[in-house]
PDB file of N, CA and C in Angstrom:
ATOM      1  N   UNK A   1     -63.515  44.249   0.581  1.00  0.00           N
ATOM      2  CA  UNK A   1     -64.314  45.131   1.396  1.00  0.00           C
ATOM      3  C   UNK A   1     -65.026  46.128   0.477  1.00  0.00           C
ATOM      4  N   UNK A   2     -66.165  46.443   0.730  1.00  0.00           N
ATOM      5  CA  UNK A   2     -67.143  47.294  -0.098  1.00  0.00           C
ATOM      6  C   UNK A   2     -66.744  48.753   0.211  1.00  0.00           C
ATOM      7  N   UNK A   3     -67.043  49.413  -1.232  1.00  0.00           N
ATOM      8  CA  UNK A   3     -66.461  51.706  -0.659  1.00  0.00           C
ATOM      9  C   UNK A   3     -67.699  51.783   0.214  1.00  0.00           C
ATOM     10  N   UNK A   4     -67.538  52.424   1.072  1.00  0.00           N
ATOM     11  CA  UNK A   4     -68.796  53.066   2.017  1.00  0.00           C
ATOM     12  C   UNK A   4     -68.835  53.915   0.792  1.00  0.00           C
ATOM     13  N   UNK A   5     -70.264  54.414   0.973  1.00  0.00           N
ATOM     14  CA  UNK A   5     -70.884  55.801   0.622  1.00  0.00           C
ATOM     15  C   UNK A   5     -71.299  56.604   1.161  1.00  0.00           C
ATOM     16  N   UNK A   6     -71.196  57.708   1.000  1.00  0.00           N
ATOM     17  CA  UNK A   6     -71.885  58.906   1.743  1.00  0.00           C
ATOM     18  C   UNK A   6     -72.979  59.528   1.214  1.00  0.00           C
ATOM     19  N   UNK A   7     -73.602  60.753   1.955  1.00  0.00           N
ATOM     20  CA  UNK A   7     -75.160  61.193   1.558  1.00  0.00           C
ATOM     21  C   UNK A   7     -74.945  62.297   1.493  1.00  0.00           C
ATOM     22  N   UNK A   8     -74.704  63.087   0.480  1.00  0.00           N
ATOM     23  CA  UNK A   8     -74.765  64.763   0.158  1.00  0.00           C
ATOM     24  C   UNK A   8     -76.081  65.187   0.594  1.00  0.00           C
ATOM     25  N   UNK A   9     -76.627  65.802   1.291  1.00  0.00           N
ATOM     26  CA  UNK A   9     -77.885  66.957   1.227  1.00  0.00           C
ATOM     27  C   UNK A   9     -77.377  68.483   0.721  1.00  0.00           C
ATOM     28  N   UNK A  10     -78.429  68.908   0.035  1.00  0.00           N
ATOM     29  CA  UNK A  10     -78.204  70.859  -0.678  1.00  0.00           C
ATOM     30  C   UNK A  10     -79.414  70.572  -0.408  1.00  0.00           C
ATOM     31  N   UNK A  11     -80.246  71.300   0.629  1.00  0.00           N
ATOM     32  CA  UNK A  11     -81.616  71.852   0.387  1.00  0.00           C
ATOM     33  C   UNK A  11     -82.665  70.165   0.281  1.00  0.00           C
ATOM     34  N   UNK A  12     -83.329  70.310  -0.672  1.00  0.00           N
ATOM     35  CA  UNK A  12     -84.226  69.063  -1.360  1.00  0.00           C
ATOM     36  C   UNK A  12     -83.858  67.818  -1.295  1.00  0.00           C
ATOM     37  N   UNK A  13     -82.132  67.932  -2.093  1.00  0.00           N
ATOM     38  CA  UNK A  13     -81.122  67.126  -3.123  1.00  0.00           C
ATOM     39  C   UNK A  13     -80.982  66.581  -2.174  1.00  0.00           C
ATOM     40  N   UNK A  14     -80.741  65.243  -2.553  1.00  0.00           N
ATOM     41  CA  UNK A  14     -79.338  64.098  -1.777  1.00  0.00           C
ATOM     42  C   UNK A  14     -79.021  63.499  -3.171  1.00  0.00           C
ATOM     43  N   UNK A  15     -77.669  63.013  -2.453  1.00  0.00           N
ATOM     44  CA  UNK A  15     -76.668  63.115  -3.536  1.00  0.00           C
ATOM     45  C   UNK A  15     -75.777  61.472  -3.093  1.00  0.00           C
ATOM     46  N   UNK A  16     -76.347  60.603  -3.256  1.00  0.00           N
ATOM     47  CA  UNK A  16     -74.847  59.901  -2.808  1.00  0.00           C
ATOM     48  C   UNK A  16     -73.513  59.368  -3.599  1.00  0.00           C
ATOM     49  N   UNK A  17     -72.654  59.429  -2.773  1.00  0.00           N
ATOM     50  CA  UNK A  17     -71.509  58.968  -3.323  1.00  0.00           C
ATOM     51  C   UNK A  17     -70.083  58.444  -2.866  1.00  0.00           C
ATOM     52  N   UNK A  18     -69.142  57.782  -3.426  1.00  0.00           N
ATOM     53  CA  UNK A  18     -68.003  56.739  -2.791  1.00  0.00           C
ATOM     54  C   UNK A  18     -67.482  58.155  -1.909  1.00  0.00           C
ATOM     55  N   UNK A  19     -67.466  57.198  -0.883  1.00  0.00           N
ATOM     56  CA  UNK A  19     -66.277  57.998  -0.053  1.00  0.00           C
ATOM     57  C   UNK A  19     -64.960  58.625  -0.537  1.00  0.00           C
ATOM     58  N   UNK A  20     -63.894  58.050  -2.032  1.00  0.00           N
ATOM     59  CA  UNK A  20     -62.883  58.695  -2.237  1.00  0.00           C
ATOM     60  C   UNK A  20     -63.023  59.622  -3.407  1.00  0.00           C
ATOM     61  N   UNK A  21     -64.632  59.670  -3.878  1.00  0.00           N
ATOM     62  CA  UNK A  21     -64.846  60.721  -4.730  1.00  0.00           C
ATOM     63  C   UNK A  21     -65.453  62.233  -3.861  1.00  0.00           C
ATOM     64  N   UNK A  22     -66.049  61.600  -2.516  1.00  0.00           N
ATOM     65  CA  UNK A  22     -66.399  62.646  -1.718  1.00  0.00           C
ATOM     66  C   UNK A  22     -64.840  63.712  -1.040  1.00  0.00           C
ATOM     67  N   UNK A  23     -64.172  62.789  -1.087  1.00  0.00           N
ATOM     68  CA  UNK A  23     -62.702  63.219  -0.406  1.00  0.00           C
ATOM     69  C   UNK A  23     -61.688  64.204  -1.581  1.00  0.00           C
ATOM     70  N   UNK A  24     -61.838  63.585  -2.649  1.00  0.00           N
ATOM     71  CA  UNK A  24     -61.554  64.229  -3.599  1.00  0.00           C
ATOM     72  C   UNK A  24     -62.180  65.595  -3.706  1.00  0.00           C
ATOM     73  N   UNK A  25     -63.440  65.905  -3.629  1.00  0.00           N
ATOM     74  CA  UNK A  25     -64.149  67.266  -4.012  1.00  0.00           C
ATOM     75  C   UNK A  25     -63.149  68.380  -2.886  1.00  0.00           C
ATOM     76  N   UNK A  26     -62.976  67.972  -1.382  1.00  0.00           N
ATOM     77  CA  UNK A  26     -61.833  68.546  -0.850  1.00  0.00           C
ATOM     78  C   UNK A  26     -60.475  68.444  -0.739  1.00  0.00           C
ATOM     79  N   UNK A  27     -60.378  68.031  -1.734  1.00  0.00           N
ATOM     80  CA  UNK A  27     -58.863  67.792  -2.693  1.00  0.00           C
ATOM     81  C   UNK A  27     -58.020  67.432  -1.545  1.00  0.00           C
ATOM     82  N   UNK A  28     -58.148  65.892  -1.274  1.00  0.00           N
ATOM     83  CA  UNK A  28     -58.103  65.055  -0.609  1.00  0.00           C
ATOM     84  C   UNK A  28     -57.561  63.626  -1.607  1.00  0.00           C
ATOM     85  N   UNK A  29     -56.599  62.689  -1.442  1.00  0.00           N
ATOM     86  CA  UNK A  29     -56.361  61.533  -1.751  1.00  0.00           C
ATOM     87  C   UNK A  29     -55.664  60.927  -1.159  1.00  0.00           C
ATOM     88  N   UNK A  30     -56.457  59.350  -1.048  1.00  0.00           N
ATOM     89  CA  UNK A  30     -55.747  58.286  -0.683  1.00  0.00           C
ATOM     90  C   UNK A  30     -55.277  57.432  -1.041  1.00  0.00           C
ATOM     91  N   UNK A  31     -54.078  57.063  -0.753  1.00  0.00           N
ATOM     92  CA  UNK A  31     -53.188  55.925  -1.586  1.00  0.00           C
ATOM     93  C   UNK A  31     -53.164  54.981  -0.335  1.00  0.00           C
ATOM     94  N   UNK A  32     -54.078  53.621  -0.441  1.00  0.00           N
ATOM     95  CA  UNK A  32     -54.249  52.716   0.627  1.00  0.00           C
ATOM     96  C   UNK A  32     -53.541  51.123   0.090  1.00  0.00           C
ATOM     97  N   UNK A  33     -52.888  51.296  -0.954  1.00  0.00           N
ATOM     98  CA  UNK A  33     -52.729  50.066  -1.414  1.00  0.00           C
ATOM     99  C   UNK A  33     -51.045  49.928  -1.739  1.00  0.00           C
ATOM    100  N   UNK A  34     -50.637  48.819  -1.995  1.00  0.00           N
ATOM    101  CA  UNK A  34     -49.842  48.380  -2.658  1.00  0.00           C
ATOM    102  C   UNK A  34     -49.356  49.274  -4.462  1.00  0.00           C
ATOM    103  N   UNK A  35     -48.278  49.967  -4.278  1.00  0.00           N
ATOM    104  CA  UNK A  35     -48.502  50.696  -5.494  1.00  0.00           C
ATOM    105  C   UNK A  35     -47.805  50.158  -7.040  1.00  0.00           C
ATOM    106  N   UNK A  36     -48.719  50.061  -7.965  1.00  0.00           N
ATOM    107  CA  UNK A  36     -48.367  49.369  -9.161  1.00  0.00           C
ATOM    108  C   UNK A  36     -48.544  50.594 -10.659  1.00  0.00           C
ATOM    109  N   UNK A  37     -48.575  49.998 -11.626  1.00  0.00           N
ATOM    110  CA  UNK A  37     -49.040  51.056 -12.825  1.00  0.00           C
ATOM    111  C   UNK A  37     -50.156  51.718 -12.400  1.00  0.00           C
ATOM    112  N   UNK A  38     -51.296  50.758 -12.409  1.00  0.00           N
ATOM    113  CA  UNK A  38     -52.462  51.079 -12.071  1.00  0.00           C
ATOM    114  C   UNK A  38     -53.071  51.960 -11.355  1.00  0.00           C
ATOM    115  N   UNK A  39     -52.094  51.808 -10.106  1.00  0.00           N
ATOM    116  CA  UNK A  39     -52.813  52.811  -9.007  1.00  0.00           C
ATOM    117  C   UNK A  39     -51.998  53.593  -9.129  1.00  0.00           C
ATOM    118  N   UNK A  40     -51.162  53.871  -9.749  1.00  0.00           N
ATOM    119  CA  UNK A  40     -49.760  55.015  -9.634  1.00  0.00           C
ATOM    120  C   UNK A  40     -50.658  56.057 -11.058  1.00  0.00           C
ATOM    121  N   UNK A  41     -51.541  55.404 -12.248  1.00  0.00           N
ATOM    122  CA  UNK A  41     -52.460  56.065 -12.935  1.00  0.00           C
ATOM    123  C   UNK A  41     -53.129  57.290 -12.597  1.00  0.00           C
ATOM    124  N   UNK A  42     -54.018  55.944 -11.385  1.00  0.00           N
ATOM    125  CA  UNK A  42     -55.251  56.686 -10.913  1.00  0.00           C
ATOM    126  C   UNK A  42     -55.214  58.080 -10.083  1.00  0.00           C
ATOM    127  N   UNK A  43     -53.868  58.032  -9.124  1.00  0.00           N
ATOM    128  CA  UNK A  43     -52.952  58.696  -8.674  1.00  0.00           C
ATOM    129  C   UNK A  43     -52.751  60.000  -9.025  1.00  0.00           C
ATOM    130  N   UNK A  44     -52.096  60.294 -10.052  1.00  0.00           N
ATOM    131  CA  UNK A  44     -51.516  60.641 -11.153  1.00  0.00           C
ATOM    132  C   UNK A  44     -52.472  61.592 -11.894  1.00  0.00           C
ATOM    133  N   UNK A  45     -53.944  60.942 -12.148  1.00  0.00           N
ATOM    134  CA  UNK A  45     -54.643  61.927 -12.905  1.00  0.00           C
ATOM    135  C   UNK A  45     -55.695  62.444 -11.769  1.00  0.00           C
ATOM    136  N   UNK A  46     -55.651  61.814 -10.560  1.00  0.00           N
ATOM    137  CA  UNK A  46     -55.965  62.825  -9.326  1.00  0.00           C
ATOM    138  C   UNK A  46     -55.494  63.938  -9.043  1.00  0.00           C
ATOM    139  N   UNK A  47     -54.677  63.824  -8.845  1.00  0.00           N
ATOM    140  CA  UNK A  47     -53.276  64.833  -8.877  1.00  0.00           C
ATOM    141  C   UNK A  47     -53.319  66.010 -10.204  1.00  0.00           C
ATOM    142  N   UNK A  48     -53.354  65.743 -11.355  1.00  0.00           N
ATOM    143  CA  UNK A  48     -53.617  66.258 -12.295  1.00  0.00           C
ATOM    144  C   UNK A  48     -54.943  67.449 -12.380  1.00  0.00           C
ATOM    145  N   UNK A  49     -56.023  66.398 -12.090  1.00  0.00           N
ATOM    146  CA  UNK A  49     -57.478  67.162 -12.172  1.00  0.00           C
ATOM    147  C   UNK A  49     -57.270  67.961 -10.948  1.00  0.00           C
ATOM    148  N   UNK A  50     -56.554  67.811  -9.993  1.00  0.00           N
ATOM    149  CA  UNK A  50     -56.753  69.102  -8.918  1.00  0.00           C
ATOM    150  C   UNK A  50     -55.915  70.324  -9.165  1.00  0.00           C
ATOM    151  N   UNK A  51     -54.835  69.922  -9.502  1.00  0.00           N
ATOM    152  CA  UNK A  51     -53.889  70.731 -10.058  1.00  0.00           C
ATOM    153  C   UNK A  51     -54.356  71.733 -11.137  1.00  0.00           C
ATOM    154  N   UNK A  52     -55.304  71.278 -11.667  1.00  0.00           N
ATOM    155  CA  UNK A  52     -55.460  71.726 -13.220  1.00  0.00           C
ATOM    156  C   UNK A  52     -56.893  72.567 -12.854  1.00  0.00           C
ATOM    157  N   UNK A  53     -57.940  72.315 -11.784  1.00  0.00           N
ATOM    158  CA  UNK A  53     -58.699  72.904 -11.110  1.00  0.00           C
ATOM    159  C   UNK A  53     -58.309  74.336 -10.239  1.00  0.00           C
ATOM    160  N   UNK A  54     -57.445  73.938  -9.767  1.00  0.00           N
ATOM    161  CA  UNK A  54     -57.143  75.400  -8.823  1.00  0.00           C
ATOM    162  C   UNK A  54     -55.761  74.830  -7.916  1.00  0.00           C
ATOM    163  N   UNK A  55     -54.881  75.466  -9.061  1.00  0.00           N
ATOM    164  CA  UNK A  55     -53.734  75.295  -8.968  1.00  0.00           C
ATOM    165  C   UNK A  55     -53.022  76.159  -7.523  1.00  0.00           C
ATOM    166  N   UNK A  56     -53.774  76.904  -7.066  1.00  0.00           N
ATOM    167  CA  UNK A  56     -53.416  77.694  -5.860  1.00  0.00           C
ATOM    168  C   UNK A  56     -53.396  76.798  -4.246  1.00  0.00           C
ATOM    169  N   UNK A  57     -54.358  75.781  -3.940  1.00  0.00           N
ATOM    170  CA  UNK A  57     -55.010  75.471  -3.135  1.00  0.00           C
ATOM    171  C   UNK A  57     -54.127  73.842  -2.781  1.00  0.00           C
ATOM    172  N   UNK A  58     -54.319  74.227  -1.899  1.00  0.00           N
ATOM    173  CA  UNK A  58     -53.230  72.489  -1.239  1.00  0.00           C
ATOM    174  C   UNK A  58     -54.107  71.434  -1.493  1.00  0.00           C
ATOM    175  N   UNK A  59     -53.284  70.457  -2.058  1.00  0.00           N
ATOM    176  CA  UNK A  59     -53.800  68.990  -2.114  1.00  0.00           C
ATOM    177  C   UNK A  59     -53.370  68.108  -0.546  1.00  0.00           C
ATOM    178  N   UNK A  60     -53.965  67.686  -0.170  1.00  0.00           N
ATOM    179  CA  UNK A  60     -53.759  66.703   0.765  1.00  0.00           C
ATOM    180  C   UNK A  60     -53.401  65.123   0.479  1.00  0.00           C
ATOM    181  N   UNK A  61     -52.531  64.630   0.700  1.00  0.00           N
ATOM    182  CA  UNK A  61     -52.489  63.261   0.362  1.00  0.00           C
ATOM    183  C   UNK A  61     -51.957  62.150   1.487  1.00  0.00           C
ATOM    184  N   UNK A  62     -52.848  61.148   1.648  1.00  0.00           N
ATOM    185  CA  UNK A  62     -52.226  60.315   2.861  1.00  0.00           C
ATOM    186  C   UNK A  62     -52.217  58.742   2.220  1.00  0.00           C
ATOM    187  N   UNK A  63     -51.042  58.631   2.866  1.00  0.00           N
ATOM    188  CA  UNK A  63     -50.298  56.680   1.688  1.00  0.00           C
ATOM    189  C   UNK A  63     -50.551  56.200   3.341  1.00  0.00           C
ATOM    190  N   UNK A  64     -50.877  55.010   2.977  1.00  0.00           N
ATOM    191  CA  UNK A  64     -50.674  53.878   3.848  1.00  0.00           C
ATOM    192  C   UNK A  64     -50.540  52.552   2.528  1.00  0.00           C
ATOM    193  N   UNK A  65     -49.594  52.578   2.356  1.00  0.00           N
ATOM    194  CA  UNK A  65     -48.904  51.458   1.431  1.00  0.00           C
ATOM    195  C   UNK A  65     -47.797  50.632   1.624  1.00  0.00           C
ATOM    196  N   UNK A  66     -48.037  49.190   1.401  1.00  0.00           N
ATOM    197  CA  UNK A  66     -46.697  48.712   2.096  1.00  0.00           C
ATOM    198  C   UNK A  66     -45.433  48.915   0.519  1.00  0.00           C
ATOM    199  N   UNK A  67     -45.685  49.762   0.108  1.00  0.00           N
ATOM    200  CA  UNK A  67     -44.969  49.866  -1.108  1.00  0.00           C
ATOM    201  C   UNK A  67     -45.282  49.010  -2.389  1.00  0.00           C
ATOM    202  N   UNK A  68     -44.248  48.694  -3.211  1.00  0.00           N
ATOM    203  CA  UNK A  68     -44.832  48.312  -4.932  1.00  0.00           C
ATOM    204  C   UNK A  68     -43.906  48.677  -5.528  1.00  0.00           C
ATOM    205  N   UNK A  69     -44.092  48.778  -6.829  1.00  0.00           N
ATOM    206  CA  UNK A  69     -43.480  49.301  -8.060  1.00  0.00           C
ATOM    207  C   UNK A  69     -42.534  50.842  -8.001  1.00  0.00           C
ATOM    208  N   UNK A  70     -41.334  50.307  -8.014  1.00  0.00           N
ATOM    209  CA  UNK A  70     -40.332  51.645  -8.131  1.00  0.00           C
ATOM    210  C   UNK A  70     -40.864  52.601  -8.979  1.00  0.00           C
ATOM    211  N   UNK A  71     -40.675  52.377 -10.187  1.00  0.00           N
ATOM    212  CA  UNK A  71     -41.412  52.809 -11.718  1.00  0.00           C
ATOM    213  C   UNK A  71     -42.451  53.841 -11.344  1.00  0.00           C
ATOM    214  N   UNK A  72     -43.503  53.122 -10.610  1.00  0.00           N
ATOM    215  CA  UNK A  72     -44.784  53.538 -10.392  1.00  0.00           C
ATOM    216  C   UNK A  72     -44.827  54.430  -9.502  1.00  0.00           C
ATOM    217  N   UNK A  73     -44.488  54.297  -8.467  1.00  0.00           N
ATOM    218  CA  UNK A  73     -44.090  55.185  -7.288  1.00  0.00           C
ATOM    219  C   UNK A  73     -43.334  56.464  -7.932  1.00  0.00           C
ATOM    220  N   UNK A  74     -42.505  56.643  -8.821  1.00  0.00           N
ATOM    221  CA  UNK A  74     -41.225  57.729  -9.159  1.00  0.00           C
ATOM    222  C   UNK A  74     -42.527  58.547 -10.073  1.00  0.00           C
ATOM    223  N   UNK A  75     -43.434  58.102 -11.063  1.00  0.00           N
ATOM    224  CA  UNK A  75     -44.607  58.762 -11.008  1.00  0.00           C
ATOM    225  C   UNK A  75     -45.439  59.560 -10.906  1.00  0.00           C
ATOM    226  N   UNK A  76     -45.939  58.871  -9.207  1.00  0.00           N
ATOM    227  CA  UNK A  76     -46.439  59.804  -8.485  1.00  0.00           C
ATOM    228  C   UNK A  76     -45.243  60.441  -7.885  1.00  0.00           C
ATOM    229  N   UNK A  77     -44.577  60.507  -7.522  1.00  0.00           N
ATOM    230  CA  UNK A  77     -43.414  61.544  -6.701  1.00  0.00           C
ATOM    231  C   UNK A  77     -43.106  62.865  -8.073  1.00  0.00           C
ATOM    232  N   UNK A  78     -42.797  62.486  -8.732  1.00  0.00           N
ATOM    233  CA  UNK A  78     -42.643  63.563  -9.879  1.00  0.00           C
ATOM    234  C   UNK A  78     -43.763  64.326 -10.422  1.00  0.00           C
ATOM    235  N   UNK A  79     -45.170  63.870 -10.368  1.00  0.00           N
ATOM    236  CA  UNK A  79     -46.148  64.661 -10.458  1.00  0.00           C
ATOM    237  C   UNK A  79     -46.565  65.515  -9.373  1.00  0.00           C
ATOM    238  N   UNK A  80     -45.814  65.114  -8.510  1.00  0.00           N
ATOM    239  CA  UNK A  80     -46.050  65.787  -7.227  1.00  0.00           C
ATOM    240  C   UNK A  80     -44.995  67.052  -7.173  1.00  0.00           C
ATOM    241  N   UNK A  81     -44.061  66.733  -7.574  1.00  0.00           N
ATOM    242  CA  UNK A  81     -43.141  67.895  -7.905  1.00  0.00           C
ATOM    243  C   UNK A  81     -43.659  69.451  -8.397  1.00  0.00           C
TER     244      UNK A  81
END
């Protein structure tokens, strides 16, 4: 299945872009998959760059995963810590 995109307008500007980079700017993430190294990464340095942005402000995060990798999963749970 293809990322939808979305259409930023400021004024003039349009801006488009993936839906989970738009979700991200409101420190927003989704974990929709099966979780392995990979996505437990991508995860991980989401988590990171918001954290490391404005460490005050709630992250939101919603899993719909039928699970995966122990390893990978313990991960993200500990960066979440």
């Amino acid at each position: 299945m293809p990322i939808p995109y979305v259409i930023e307008r400021h004024g003039r500007e349009e801006r488009a872009m993936d839906i989970y980079s738009r979700l991200l700017k409101d420190r927003i993430i989704i974990l929709g998959s099966g979780i392995n190294d990979t996505v437990s990464n991508s995860i991980v340095a989401q988590l990171l760059f918001l954290q490391f942005d404005d460490g005050e402000s709630d992250i939101h995060m919603y899993i719909n995963s039928p699970g995966g990798s122990i390893t990978s999963g313990m991960a993200i749970y500990d960066t979440m810590q």
